[in-house]
Every structure is written in C-alpha cells, then in structure tokens.
C-alpha atoms as a PDB file:
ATOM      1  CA  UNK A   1      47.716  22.597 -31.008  1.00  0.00           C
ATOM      2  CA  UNK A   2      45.588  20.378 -29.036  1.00  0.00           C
ATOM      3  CA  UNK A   3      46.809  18.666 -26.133  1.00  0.00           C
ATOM      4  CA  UNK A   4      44.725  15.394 -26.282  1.00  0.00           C
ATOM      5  CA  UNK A   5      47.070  14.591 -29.001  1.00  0.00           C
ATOM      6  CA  UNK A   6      49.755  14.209 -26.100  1.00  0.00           C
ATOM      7  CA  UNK A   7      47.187  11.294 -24.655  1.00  0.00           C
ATOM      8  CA  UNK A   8      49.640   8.287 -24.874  1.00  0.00           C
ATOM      9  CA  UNK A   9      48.975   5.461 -26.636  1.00  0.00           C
ATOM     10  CA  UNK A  10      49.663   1.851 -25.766  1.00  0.00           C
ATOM     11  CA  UNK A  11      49.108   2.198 -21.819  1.00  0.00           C
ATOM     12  CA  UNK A  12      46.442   2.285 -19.819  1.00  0.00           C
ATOM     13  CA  UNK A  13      47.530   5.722 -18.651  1.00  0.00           C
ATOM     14  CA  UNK A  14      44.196   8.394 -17.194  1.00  0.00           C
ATOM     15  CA  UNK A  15      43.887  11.684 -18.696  1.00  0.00           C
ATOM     16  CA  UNK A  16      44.385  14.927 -17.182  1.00  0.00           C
ATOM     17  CA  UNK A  17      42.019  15.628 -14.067  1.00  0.00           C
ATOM     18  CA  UNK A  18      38.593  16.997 -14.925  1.00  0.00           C
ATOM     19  CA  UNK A  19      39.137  15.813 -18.985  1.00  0.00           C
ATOM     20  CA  UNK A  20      37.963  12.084 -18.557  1.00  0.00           C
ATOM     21  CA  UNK A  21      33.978  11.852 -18.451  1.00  0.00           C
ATOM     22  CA  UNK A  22      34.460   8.532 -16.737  1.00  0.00           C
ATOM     23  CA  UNK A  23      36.920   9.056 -14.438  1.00  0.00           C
ATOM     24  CA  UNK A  24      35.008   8.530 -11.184  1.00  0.00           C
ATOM     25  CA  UNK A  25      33.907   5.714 -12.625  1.00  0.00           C
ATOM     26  CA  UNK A  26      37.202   3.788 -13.671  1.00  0.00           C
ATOM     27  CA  UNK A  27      38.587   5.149 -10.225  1.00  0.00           C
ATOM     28  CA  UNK A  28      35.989   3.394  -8.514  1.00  0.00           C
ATOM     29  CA  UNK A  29      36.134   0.208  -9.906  1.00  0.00           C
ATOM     30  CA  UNK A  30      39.382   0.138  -9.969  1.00  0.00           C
ATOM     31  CA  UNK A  31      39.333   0.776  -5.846  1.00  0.00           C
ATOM     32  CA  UNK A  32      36.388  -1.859  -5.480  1.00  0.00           C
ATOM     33  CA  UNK A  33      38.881  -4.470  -7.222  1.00  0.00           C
ATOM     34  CA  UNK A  34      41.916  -3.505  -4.989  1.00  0.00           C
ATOM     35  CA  UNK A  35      39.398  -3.893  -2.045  1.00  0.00           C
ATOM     36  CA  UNK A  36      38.348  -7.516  -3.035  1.00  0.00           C
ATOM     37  CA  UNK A  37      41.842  -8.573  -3.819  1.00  0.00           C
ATOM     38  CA  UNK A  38      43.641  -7.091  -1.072  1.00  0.00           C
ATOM     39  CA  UNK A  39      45.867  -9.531   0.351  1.00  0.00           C
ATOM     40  CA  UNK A  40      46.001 -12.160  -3.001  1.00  0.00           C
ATOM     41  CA  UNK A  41      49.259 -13.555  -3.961  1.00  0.00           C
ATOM     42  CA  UNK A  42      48.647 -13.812  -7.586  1.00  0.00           C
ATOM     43  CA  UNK A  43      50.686 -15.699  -9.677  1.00  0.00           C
ATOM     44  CA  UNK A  44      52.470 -13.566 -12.179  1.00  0.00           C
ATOM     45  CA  UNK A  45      50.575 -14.897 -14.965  1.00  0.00           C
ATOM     46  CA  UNK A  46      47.545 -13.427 -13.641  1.00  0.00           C
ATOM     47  CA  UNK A  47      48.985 -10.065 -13.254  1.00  0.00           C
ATOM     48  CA  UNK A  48      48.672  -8.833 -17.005  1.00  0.00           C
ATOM     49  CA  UNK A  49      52.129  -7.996 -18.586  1.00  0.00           C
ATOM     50  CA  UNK A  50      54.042  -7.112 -16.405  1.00  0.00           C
ATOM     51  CA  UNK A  51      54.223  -3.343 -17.226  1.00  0.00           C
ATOM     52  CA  UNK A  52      54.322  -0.448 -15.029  1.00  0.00           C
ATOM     53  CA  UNK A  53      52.528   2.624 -15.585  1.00  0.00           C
ATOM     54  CA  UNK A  54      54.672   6.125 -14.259  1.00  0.00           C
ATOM     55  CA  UNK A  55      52.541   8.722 -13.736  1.00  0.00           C
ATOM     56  CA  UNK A  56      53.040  12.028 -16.011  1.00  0.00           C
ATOM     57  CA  UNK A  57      52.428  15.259 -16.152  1.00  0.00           C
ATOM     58  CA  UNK A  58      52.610  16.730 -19.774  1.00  0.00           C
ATOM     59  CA  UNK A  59      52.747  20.550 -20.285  1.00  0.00           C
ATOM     60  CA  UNK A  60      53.254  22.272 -23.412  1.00  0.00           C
ATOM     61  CA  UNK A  61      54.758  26.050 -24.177  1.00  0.00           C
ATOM     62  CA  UNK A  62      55.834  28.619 -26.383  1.00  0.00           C
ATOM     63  CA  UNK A  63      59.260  26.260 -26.215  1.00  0.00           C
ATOM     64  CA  UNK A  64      58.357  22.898 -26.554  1.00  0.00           C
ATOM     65  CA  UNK A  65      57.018  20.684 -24.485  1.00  0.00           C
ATOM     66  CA  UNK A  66      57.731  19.197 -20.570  1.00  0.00           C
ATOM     67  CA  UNK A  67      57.561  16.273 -19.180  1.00  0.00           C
ATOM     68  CA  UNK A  68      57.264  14.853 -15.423  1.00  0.00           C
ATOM     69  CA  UNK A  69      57.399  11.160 -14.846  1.00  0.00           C
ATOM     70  CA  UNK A  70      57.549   9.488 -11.351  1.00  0.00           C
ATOM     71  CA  UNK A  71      59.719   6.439 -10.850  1.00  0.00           C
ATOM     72  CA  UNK A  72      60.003   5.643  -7.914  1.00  0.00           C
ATOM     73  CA  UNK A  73      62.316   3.091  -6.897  1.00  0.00           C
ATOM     74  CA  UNK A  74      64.327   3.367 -10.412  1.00  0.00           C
ATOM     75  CA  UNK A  75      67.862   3.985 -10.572  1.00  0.00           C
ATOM     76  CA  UNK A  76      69.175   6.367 -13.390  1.00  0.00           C
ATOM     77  CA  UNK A  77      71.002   3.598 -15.232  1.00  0.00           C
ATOM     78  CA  UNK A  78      67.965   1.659 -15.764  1.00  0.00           C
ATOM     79  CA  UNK A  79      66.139   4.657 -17.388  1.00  0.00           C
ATOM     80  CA  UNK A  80      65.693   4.948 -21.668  1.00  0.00           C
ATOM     81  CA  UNK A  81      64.281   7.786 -22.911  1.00  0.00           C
ATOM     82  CA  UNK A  82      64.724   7.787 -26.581  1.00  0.00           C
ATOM     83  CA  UNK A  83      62.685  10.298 -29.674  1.00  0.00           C
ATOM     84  CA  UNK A  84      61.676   8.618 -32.898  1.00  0.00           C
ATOM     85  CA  UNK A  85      60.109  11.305 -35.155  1.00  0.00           C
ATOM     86  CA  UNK A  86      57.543  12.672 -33.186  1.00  0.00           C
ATOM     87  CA  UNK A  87      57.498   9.499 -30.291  1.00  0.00           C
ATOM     88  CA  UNK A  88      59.060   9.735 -27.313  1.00  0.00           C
ATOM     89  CA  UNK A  89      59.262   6.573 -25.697  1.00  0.00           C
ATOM     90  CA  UNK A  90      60.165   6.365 -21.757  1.00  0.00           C
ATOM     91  CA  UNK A  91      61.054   2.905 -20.817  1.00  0.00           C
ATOM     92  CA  UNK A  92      62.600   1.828 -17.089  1.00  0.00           C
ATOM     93  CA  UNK A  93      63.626  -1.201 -15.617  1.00  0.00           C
ATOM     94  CA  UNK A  94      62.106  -1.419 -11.441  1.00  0.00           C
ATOM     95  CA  UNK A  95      64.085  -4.732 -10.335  1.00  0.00           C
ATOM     96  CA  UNK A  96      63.553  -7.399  -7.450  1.00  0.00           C
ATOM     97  CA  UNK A  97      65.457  -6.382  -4.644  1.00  0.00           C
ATOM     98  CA  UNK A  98      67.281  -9.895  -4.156  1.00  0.00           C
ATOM     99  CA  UNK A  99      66.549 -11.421  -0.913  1.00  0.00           C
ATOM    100  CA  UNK A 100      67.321 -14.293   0.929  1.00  0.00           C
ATOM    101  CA  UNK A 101      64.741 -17.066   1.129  1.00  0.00           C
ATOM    102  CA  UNK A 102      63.896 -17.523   4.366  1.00  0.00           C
ATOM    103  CA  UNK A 103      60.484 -20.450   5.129  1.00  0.00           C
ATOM    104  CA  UNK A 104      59.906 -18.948   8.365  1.00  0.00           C
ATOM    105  CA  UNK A 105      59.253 -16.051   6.679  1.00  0.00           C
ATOM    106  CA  UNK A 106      55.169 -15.722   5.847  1.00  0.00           C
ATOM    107  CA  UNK A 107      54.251 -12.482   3.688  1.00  0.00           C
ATOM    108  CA  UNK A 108      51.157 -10.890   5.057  1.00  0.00           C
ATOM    109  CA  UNK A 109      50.544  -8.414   2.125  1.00  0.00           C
ATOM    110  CA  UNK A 110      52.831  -7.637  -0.818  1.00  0.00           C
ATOM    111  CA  UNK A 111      52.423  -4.551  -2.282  1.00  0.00           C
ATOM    112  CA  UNK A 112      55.575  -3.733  -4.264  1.00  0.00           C
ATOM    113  CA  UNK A 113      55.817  -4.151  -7.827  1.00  0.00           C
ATOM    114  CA  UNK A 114      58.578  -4.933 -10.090  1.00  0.00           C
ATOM    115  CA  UNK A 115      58.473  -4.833 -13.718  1.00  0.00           C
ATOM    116  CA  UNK A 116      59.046  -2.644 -16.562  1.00  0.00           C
ATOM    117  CA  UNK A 117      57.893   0.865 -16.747  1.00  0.00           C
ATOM    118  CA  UNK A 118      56.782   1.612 -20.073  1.00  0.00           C
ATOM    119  CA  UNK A 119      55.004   4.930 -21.919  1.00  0.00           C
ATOM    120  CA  UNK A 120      54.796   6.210 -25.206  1.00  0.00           C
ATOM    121  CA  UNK A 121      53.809   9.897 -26.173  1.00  0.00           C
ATOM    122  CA  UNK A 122      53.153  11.562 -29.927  1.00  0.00           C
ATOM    123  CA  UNK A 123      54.886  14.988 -30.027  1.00  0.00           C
ATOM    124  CA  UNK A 124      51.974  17.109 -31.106  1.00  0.00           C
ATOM    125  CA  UNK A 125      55.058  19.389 -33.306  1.00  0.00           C
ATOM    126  CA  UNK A 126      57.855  18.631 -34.657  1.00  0.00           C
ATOM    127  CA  UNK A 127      61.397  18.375 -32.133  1.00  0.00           C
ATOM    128  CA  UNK A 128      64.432  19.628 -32.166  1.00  0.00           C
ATOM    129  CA  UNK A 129      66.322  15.960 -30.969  1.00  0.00           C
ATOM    130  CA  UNK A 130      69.320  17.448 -30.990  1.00  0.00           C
ATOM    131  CA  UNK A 131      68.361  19.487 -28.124  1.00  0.00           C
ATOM    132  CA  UNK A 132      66.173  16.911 -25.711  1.00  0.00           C
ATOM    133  CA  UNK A 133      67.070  17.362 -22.474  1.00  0.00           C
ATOM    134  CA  UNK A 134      66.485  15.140 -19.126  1.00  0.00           C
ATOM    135  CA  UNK A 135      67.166  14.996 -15.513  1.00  0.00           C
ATOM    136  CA  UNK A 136      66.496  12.473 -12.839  1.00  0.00           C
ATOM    137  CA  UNK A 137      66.563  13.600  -9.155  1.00  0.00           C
ATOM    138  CA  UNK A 138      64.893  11.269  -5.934  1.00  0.00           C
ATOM    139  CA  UNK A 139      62.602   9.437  -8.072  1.00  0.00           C
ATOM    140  CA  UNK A 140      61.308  12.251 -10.237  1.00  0.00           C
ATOM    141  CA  UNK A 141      62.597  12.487 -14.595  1.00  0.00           C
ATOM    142  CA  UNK A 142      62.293  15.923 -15.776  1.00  0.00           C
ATOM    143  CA  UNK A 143      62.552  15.926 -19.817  1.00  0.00           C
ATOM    144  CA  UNK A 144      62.524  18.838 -21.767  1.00  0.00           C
ATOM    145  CA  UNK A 145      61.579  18.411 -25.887  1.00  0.00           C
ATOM    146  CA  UNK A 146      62.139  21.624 -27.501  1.00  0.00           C
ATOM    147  CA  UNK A 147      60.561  22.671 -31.295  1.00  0.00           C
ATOM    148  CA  UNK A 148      62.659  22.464 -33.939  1.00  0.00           C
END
C-alpha cells in the first residue's frame, strides 16, 4: 500500500520531508510572509478560518497504522478523535486563556493562536474500530488504528 494515500485531505497540511518537490519553495514564502507581517494585529476576519493545523507523523506497519499529532496547549477533554469507515478525523478545541482587560496594557507582538485544530486522514486498509487506541501525554496524542 502506498503511503501518499495517508496525505490528508481538507488541510493545508506538508508532506513528509524530502516527498514535496516544492517544499523549499512553500517554506520560503511562507517565511517571507511571516517576515512582512510580523508584528500585525489582524482582525480575525483576515486570518482565514480559524483552523489549526497539528503537525503529524503517520507511520504504517505490519499492524496497522500510527499516528503522532502535536497539540500543544490542548487539554484531553477538548480532544475528538473519531473513525468513519476508513476516515479518521482528529478535531481539538485550543481556547482563549481568559484575561482581564487591562488599557494600560499595549501588546507588542501576539503570537499565540486559538482556534480549532482540525485533520482528516483516509485509512489506506480497512480498521479494526473496535480496537483504536489513543493516548495523550504533555501535548503529544499517540493513536494506534489496527487492521481488521
């Protein structure tokens, strides 16, 4: 089975290291934009739609396939990992910490996002749901999808 069947769909997400042609390319646009709108306050209209891209590491194996997905700042209870057929579908809530407003307070640089994390991948065989298993530990969701 191929692997670039595991590329997800409906994200922006990069391919594996070394697999995307133009890599250096989007990664250098990318850093040119950052660089000309460092220090913007955009309005959040202007920041697309408001989802969050994890980054993943897919691996497949004789068992089934593994998945690493950062998410940083998440708390367990605001994590959904569900399997539909052959999609799994990772979906986390990052919220606002809730802060006082203060007007003496000026924000030099805001860097911290909020929003909703949101991935989809196609299981390149078919799962055994019944025997998905996950674990979340500093940040980091481990999730195991067996074959049926």
């Amino acid at each position: 089975m191929a692997l670039k069947s595991l590329a997800p769909f409906g994200s922006s997400g990069s391919p594996a290291r070394g697999t995307d042609p133009f890599g250096n390319l989007r990664h250098d646009i990318e850093r040119l934009f950052e660089d000309v709108t460092r220090g913007w306050q955009l309005p959040a209209a202007f920041r697309g739609d408001g989802l969050l891209n994890p980054r993943v590491d897919i691996a497949e194996t004789d068992q089934g396939l593994e998945l690493t997905a950062e998410l940083p700042g998440i708390d367990e209870k605001d994590i959904d990992l569900s399997l539909d057929d052959d999609v799994l579908t990772l979906k986390a809530e990052h919220k606002a910490e809730k802060e006082k407003e203060d007007k003496k307070k000026r924000y030099h640089l805001v860097e911290r996002s909020h929003g909703t994390y949101l991935r989809r991948f196609q299981i390149p065989f078919t799962p055994d749901a019944a025997k998905v298993s996950a674990s979340f530990d500093k940040g980091v969701l481990k999730v195991s999808v067996p074959r049926a």
